[in-house]
Protein backbone atom coordinates (compact mmCIF):
# COMPACT_ATOMS: atom_id res chain seq x y z
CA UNK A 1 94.76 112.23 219.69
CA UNK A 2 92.67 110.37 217.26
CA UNK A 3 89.89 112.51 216.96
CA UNK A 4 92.45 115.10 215.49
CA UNK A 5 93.98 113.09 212.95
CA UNK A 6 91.29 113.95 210.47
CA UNK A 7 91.75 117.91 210.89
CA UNK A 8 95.86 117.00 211.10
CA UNK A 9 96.65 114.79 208.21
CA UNK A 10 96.56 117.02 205.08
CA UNK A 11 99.03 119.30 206.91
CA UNK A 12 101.04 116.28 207.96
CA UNK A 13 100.63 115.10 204.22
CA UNK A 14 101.52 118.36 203.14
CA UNK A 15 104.86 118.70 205.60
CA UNK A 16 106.24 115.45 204.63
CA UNK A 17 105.56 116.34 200.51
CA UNK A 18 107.89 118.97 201.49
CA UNK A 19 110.42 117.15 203.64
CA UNK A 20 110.38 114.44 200.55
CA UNK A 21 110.92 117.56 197.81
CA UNK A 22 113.65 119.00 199.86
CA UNK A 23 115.51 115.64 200.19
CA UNK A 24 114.90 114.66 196.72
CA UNK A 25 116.04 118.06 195.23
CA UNK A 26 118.80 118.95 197.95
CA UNK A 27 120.02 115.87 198.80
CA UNK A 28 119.89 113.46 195.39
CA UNK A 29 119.96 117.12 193.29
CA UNK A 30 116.77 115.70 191.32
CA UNK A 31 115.35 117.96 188.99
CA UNK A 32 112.97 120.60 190.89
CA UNK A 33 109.88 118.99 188.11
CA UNK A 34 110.62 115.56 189.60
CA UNK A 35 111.50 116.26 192.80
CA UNK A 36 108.12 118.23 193.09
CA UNK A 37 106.00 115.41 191.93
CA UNK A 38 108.13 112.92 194.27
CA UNK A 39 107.20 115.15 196.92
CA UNK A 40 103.55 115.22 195.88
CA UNK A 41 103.04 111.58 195.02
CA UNK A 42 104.88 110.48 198.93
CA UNK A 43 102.40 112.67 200.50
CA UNK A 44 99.69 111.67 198.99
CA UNK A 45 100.93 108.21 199.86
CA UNK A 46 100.47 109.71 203.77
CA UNK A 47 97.24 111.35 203.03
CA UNK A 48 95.74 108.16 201.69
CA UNK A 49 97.37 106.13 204.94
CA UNK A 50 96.15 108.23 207.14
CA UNK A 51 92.59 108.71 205.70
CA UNK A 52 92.33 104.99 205.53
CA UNK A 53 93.43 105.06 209.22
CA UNK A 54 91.35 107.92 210.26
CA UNK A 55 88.36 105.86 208.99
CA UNK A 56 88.99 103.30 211.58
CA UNK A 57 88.67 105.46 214.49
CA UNK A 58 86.54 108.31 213.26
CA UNK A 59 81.84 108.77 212.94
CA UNK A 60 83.11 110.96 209.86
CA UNK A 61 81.27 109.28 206.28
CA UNK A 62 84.33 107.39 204.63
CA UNK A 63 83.61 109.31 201.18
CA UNK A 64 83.29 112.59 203.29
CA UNK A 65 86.53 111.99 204.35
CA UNK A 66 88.26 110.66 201.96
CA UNK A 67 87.32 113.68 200.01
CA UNK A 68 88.10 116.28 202.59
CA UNK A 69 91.71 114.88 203.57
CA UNK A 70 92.58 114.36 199.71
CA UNK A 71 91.16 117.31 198.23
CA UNK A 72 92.73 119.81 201.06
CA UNK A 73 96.04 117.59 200.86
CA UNK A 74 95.93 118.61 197.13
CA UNK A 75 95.07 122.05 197.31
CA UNK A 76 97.69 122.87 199.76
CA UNK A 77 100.31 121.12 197.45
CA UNK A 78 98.59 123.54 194.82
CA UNK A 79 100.15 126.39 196.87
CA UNK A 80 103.31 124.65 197.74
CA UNK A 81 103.82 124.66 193.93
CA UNK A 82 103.12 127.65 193.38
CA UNK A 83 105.40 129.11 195.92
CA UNK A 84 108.17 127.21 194.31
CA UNK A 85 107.80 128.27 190.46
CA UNK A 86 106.99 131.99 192.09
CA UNK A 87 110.19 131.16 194.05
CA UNK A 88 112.08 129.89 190.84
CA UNK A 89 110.54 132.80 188.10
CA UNK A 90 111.57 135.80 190.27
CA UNK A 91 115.35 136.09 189.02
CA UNK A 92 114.21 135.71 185.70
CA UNK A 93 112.02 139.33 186.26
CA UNK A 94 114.67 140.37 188.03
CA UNK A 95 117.11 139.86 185.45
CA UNK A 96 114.50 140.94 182.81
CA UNK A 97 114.06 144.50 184.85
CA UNK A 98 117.61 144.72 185.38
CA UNK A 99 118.00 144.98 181.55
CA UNK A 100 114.99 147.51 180.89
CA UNK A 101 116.42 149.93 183.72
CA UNK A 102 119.99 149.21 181.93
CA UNK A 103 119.23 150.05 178.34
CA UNK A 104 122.42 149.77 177.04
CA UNK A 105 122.88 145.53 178.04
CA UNK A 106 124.05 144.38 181.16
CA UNK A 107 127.90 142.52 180.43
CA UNK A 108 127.96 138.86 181.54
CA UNK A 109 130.22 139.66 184.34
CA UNK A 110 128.13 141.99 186.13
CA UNK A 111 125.18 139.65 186.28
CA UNK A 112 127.52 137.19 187.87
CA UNK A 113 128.84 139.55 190.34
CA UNK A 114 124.84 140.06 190.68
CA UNK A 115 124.04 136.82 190.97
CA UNK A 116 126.95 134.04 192.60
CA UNK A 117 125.19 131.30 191.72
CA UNK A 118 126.66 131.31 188.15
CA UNK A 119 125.69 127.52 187.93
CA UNK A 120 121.56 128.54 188.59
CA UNK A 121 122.18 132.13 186.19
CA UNK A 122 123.54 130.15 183.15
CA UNK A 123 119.92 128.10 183.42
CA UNK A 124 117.80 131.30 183.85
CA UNK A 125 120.01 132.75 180.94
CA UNK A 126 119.90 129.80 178.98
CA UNK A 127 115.75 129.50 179.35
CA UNK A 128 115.31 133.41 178.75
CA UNK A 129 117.46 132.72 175.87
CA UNK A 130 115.32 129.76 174.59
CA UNK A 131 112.28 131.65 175.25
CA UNK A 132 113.62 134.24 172.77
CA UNK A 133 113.12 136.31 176.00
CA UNK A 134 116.45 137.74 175.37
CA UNK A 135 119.14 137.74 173.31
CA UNK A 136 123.19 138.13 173.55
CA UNK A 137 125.40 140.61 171.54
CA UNK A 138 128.28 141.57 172.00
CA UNK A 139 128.90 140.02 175.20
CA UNK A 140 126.04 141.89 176.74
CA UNK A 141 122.38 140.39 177.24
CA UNK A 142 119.57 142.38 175.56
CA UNK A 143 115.89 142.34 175.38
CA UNK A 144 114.20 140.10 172.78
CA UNK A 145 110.83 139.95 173.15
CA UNK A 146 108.06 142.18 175.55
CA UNK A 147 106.06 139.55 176.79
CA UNK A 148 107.53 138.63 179.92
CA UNK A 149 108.49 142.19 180.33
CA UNK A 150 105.30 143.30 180.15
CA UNK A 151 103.87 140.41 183.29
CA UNK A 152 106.64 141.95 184.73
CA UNK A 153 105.47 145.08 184.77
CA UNK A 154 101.92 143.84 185.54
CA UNK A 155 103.75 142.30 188.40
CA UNK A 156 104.59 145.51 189.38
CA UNK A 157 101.47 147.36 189.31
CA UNK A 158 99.75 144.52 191.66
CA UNK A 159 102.51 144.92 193.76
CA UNK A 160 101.79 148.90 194.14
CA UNK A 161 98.25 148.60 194.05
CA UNK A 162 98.88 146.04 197.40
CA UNK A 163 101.25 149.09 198.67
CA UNK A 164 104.53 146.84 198.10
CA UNK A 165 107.74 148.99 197.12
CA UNK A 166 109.95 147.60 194.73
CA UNK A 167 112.61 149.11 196.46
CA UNK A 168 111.21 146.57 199.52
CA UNK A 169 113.50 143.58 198.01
């Protein structure tokens, strides 16, 4: 099993930065910013150990490997992040899309019908807000500015070009 460890321990750093981010976030309800780099900086913690380890019982260079099991530990955290904050920015296009297809506003109430989590929406409306992304009159939520609209519809055209329907979701 030894011989392994090298080609193992990035995704075993990896896995536990996520186990640690999911406790942290879930569990202690740390913000996601923290709780991602609590996740990042405990698997790196395991990276480290088990380079260090690996170097014991492997013929591999020690600056070969400490460079392969640290920089691939770090580039899959790279897409672990990035699958969160795609994960996190989606209801904000879909909210932003909602509104273009609407016109008119969308009332308060129906985006909370839309979306339950009224605790998660109120953030996402807050930051749109913020952003001067959007803006609310009359009780209804309206379209401020086109720059996130326009990613959005960016977004789009990548996802036709790569033969994904909207109408997929």
């Amino acid at each position: 099993m030894e011989q392994w460890q090298p080609i193992l321990g990035s995704g075993l750093a990896l896995a536990t930065n996520c186990v640690f981010y999911l406790i942290l976030r879930r569990g202690f309800g740390v913000r996601v910013s923290n709780s991602v780099l609590g996740g990042l900086g405990f698997g790196l913690a395991i990276a480290l150990g088990l380079t260090l380890y690996s170097q014991n019982n492997s013929n591999i260079d020690p600056v070969e490997l400490f460079v392969c099991q640290i920089g691939t530990y770090l580039g899959l955290s790279a897409g672990f992040w990035a699958f969160l904050n795609l994960n996190i920015t989606s209801i904000r296009f879909r909210i932003l899309r909602e509104l273009l297809v609407v016109r008119g506003g969308l009332a308060v109430s129906d985006l909370q019908v839309a979306y339950p989590d009224t605790e998660r929406l109120g953030r996402r409306l807050t930051r749109l807000q913020n952003g001067g992304q959007i803006m609310l009159v009359d009780s209804k939520w309206r379209l401020r500015s086109s720059l996130v609209l326009n990613l959005a519809r960016f977004i789009d055209v990548l996802r036709a070009v790569m033969g994904q329907s909207d109408r997929s979701r």
